[in-house]
Protein backbone atom coordinates (compact mmCIF):
# COMPACT_ATOMS: atom_id res chain seq x y z
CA UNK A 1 136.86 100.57 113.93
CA UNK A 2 133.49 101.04 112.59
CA UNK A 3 131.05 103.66 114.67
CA UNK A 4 128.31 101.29 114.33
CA UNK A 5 130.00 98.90 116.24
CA UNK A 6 131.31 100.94 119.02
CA UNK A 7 131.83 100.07 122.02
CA UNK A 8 132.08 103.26 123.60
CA UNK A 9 128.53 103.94 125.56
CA UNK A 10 126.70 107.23 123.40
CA UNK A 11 126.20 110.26 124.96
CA UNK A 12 123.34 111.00 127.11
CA UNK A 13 120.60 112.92 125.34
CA UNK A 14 119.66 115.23 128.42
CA UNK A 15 122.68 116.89 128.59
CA UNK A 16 122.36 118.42 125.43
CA UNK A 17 119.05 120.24 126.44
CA UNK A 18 120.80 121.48 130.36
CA UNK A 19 124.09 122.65 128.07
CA UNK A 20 121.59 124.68 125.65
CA UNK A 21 119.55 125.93 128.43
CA UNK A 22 122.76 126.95 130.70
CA UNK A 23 124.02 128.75 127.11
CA UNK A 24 120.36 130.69 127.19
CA UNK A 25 120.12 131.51 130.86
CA UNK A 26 123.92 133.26 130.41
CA UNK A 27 123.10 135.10 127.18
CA UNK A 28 120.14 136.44 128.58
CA UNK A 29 121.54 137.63 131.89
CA UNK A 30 124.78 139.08 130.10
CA UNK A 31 122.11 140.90 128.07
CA UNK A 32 120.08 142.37 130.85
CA UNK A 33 123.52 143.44 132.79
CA UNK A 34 124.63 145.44 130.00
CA UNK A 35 121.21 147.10 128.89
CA UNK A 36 121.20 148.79 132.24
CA UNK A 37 122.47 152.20 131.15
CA UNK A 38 121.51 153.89 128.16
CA UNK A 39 124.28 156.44 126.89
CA UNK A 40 122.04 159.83 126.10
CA UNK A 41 125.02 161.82 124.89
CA UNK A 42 128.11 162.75 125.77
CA UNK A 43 130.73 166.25 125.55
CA UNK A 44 134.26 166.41 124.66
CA UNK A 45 136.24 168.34 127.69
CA UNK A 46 140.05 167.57 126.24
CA UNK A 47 141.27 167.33 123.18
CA UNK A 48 143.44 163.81 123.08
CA UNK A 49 145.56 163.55 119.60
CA UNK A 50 145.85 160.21 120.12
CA UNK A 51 142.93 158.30 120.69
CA UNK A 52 139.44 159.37 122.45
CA UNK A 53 138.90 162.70 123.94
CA UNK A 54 138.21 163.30 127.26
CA UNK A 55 134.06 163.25 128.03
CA UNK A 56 131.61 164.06 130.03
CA UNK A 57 128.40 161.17 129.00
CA UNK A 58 125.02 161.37 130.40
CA UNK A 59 123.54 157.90 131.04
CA UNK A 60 119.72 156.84 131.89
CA UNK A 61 118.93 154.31 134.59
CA UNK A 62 115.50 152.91 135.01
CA UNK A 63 115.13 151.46 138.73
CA UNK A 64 114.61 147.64 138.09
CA UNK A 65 111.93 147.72 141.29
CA UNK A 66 109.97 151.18 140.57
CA UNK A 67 108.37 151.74 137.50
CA UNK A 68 108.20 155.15 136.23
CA UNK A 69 111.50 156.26 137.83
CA UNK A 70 114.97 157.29 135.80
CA UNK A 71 118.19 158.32 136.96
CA UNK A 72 119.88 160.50 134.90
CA UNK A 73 123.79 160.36 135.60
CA UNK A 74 126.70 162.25 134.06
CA UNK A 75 130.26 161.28 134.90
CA UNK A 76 133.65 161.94 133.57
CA UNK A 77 135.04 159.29 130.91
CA UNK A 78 138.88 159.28 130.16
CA UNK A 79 140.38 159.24 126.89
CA UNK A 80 143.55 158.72 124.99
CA UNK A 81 145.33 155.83 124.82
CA UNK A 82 144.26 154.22 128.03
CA UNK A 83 140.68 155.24 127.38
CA UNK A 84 140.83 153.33 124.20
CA UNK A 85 141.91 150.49 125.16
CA UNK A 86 139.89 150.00 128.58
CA UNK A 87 142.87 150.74 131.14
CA UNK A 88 141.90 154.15 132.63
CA UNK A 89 140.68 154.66 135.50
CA UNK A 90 137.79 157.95 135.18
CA UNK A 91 137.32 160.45 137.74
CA UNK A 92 135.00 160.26 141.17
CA UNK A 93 133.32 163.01 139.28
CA UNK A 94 129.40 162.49 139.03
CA UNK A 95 125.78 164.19 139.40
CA UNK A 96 122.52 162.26 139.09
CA UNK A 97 119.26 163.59 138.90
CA UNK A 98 115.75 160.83 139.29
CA UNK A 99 113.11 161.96 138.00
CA UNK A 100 109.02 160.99 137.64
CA UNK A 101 108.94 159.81 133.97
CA UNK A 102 105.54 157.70 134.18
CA UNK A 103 103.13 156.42 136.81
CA UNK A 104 105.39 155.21 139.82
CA UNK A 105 104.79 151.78 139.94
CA UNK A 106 106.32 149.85 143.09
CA UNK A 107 107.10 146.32 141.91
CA UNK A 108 107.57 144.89 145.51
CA UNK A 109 108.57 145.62 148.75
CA UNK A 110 111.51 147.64 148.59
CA UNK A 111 114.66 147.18 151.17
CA UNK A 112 115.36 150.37 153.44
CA UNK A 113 118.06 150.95 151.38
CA UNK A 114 119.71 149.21 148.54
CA UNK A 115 122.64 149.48 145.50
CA UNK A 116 120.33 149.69 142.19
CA UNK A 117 123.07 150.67 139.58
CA UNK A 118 127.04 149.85 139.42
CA UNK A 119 129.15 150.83 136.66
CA UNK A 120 132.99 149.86 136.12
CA UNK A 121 135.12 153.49 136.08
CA UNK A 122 138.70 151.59 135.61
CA UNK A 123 139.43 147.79 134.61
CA UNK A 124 139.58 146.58 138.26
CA UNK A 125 138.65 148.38 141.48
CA UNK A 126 137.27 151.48 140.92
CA UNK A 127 133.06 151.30 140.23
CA UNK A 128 130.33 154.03 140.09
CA UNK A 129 127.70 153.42 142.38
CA UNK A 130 123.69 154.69 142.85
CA UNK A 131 121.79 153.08 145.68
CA UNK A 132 118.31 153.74 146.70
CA UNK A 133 117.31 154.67 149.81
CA UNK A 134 113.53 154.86 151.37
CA UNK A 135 111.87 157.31 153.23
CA UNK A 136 108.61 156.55 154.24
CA UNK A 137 107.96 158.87 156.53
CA UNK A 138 108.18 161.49 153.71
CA UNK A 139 106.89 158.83 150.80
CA UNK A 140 110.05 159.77 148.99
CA UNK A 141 112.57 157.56 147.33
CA UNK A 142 116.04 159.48 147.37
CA UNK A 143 119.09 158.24 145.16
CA UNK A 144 122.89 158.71 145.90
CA UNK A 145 125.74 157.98 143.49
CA UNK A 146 129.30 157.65 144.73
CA UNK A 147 132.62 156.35 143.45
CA UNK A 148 134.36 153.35 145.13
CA UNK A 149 137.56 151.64 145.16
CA UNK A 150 138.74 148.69 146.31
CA UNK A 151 141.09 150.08 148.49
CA UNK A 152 139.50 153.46 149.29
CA UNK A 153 136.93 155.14 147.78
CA UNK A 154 135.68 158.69 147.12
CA UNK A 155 133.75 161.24 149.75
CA UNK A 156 132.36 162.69 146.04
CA UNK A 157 128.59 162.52 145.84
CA UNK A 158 125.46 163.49 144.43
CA UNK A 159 121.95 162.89 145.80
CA UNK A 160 118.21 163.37 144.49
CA UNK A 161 114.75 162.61 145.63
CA UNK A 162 111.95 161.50 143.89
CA UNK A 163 108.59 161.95 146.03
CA UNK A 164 106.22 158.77 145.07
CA UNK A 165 102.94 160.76 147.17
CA UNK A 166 101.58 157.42 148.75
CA UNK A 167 103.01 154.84 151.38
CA UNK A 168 106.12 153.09 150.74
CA UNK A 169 106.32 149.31 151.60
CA UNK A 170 109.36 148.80 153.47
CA UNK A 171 111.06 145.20 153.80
């Protein structure tokens, strides 16, 4: 049959610009999820002959809603085989320390308390976790990390304060 004779009705021209924009909108959020932590550096704890050793890495978070604050995390990271290929699960082990690291800049209104950071620690259920929590009363902004599962998670924690020496807004 020739196309220019078709009678099959041509495809809409707006749909081309919603599929391109969709294909945007999901590049750019995949890219902002996974520029959340920036790997600093990392130790070797076990030697693994096959595959990775076992680590310790230390990661940098800046808070999405407070400029001038960064969490500094280290956590374990499992090696070997499993490591390599995205199947283990890595210890509830973690410590974070925020610090000052500019003028502190509060974007917004912040929530009493809120998750600012996740990070997967196995394929599945288990996630490292740092939520924010406000304290007006002291104008300090103090951060918690913890391990979860989906199951049951991990008592393991590590908290640190970051005084911001004016008022908080509170939502």
């Amino acid at each position: 049959m020739n196309p220019i004779l078709s009678t099959r009705p041509a495809r809409s021209a707006p749909r081309r610009p919603w599929l391109r924009a969709c294909s945007v909108a999901a590049g750019a959020l995949l890219l902002a999820t996974s520029a959340r932590a920036e790997l600093l550096g990392e130790v070797s704890t076990v030697f693994k002959l096959i595959g990775p050793n076992h680590k310790i890495i230390v990661e940098a978070y800046d808070d999405p809603k407070v400029e001038g604050v960064t969490c500094f995390v280290s956590r374990a990271k499992t090696g070997g085989i499993t490591g390599a290929v995205g199947l283990a699960t890595d210890r509830s082990d973690a410590s974070i320390a925020c610090r000052q690291v500019g003028e502190i800049r509060i974007k917004e209104a912040l929530p009493k308390q809120e998750e600012v950071f996740s990070a997967r620690l196995s394929i599945l259920f288990k996630s490292l976790q740092i939520v924010r929590i406000v304290d007006p009363k002291r104008q300090s902004l103090v951060y918690m990390t913890y391990s979860d599962k989906l199951i049951e998670g991990s008592p393991k924690n590590s908290i640190t304060a970051v005084p911001v020496g004016k008022a908080i807004s509170v939502k």
